[in-house]
C-alpha atoms as a PDB file:
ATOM      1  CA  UNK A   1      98.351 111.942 128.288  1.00  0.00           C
ATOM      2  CA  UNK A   2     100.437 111.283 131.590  1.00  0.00           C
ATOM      3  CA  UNK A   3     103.508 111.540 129.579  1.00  0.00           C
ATOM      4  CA  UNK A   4     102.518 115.214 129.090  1.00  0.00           C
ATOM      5  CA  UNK A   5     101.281 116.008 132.735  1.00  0.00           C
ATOM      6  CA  UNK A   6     103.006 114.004 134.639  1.00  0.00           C
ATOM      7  CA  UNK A   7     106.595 116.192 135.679  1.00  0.00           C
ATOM      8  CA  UNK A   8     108.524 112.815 136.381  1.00  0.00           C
ATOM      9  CA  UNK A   9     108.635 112.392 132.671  1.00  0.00           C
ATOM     10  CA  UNK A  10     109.819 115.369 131.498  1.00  0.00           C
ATOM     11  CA  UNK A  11     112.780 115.159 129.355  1.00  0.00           C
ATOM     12  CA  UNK A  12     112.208 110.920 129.823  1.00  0.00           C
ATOM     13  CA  UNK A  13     112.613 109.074 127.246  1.00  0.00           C
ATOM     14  CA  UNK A  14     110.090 105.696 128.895  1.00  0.00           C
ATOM     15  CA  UNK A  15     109.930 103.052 127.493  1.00  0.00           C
ATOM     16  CA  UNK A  16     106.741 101.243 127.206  1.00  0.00           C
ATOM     17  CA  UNK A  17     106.520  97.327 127.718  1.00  0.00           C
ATOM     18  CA  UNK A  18     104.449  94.621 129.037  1.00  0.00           C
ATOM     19  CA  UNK A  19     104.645  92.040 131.828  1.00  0.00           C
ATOM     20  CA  UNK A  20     105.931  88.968 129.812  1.00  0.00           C
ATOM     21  CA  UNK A  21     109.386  88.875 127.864  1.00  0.00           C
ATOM     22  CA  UNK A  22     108.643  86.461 125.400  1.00  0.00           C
ATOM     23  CA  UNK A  23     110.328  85.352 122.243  1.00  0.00           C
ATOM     24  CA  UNK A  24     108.958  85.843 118.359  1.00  0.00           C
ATOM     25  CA  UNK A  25     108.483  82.022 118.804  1.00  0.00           C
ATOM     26  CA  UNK A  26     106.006  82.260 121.708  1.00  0.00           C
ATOM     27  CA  UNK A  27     104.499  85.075 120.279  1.00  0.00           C
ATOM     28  CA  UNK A  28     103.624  83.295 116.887  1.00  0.00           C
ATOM     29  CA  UNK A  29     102.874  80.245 118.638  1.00  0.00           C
ATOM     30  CA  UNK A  30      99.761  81.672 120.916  1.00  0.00           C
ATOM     31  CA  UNK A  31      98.734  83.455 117.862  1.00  0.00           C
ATOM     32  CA  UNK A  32      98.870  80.438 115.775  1.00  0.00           C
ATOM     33  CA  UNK A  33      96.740  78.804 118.963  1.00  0.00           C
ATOM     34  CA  UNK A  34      94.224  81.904 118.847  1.00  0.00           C
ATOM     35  CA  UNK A  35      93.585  81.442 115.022  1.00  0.00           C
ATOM     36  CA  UNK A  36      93.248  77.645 115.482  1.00  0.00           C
ATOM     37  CA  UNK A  37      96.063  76.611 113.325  1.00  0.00           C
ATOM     38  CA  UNK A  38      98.265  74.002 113.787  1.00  0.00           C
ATOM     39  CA  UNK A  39     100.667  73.974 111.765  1.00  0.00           C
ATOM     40  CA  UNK A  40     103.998  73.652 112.685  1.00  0.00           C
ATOM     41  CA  UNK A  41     106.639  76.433 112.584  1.00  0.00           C
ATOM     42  CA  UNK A  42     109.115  76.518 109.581  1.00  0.00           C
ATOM     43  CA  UNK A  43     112.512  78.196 110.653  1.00  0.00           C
ATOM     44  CA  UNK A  44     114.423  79.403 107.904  1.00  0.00           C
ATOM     45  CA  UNK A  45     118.293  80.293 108.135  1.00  0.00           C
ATOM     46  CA  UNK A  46     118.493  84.299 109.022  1.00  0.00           C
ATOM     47  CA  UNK A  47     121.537  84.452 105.887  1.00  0.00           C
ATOM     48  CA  UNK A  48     118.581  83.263 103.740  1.00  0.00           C
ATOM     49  CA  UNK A  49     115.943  85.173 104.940  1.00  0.00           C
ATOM     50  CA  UNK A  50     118.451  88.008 104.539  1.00  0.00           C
ATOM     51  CA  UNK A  51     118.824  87.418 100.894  1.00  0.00           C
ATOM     52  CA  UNK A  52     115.244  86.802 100.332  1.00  0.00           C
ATOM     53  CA  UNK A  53     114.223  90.087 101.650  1.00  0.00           C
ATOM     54  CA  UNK A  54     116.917  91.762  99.640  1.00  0.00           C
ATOM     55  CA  UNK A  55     115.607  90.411  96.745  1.00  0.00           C
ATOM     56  CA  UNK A  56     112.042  91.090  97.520  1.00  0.00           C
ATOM     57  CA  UNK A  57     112.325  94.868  98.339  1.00  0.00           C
ATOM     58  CA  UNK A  58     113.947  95.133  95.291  1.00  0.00           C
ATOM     59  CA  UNK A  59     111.236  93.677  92.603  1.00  0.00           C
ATOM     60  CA  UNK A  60     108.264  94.332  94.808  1.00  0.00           C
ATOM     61  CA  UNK A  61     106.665  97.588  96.024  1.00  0.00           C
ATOM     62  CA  UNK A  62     105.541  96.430  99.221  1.00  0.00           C
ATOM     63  CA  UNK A  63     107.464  93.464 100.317  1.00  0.00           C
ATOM     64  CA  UNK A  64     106.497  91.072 102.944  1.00  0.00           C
ATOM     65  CA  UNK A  65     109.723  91.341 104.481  1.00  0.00           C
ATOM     66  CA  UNK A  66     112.600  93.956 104.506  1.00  0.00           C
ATOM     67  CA  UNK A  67     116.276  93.477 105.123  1.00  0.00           C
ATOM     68  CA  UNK A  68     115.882  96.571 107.879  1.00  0.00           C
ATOM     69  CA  UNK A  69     112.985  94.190 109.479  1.00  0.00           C
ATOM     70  CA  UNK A  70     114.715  91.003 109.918  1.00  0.00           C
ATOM     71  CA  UNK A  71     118.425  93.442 111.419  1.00  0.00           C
ATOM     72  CA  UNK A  72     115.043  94.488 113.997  1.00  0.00           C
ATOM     73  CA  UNK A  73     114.475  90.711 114.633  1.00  0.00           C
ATOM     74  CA  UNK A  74     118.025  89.669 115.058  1.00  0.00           C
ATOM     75  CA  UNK A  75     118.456  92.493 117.985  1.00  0.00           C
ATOM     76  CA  UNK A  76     115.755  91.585 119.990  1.00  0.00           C
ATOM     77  CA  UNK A  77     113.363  94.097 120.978  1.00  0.00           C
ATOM     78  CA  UNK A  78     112.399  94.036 125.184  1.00  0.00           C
ATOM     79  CA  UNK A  79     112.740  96.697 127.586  1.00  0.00           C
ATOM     80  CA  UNK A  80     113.415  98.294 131.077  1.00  0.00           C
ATOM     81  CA  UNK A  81     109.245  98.796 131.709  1.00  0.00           C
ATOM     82  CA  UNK A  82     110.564  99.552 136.002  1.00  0.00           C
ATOM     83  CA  UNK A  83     110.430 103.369 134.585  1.00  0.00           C
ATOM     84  CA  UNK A  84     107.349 103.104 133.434  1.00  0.00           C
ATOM     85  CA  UNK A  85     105.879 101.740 136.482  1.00  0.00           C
ATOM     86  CA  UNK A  86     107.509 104.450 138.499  1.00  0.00           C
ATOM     87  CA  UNK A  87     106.421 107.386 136.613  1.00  0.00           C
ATOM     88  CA  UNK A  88     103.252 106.328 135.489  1.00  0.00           C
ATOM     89  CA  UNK A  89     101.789 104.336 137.610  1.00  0.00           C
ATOM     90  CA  UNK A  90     101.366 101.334 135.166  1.00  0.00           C
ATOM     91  CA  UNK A  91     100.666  97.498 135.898  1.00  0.00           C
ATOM     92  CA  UNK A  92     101.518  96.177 133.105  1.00  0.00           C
ATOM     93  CA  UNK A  93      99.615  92.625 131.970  1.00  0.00           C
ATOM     94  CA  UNK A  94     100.810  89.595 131.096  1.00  0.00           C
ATOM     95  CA  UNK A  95     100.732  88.749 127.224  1.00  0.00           C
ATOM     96  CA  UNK A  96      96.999  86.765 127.262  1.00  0.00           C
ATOM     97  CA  UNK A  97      96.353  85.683 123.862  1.00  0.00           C
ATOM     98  CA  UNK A  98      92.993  85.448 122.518  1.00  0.00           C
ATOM     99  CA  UNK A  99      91.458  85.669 126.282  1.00  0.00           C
ATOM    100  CA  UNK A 100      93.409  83.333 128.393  1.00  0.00           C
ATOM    101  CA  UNK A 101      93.061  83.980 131.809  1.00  0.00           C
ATOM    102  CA  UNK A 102      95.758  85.936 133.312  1.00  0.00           C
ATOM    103  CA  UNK A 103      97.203  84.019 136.211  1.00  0.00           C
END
């Protein structure tokens, strides 16, 4: 709604992001911790993963993977949230898991 009443972000393009840059690894890792699994990790090649998904979204109709998703992955995907801030007025929080405490 503030990006539609609020005149700073008129013709802004804002990106939206929250108070932790953290990698896919971290990411699955406090999941993983949320769910209670602990299992460990398995890191397959990207060249591999790339011809597995090529192969997938091309025998299946809803693949678990596509080649456009991993080209996502290998770019990274954090942003500039100091515009966001500005125009909006936004805190953003910390990524907390399944309720961890924020420090």
């Amino acid at each position: 709604m503030r990006a539609l009443t609020t005149e700073a972000a008129t013709n802004q393009t804002v990106e939206l992001g929250g108070a932790d840059e953290l990698s896919l690894n971290e990411v699955l890792a406090e999941i993983a911790r949320c769910a209670g699994v602990k299992k460990p990790a398995v890191h397959i090649p990207l060249p591999l993963m790339f011809a597995g998904a090529a192969v997938a979204q091309t025998v299946l109709s809803s693949p678990p993977v596509t080649v456009d998703q991993l080209r996502m992955l290998r770019e990274g995907s954090t942003c500039d949230i100091q515009p966001m801030v500005r125009i909006f007025g936004i805190t953003p929080r910390g990524f907390q898991g399944c309720g961890r405490a924020q420090a």
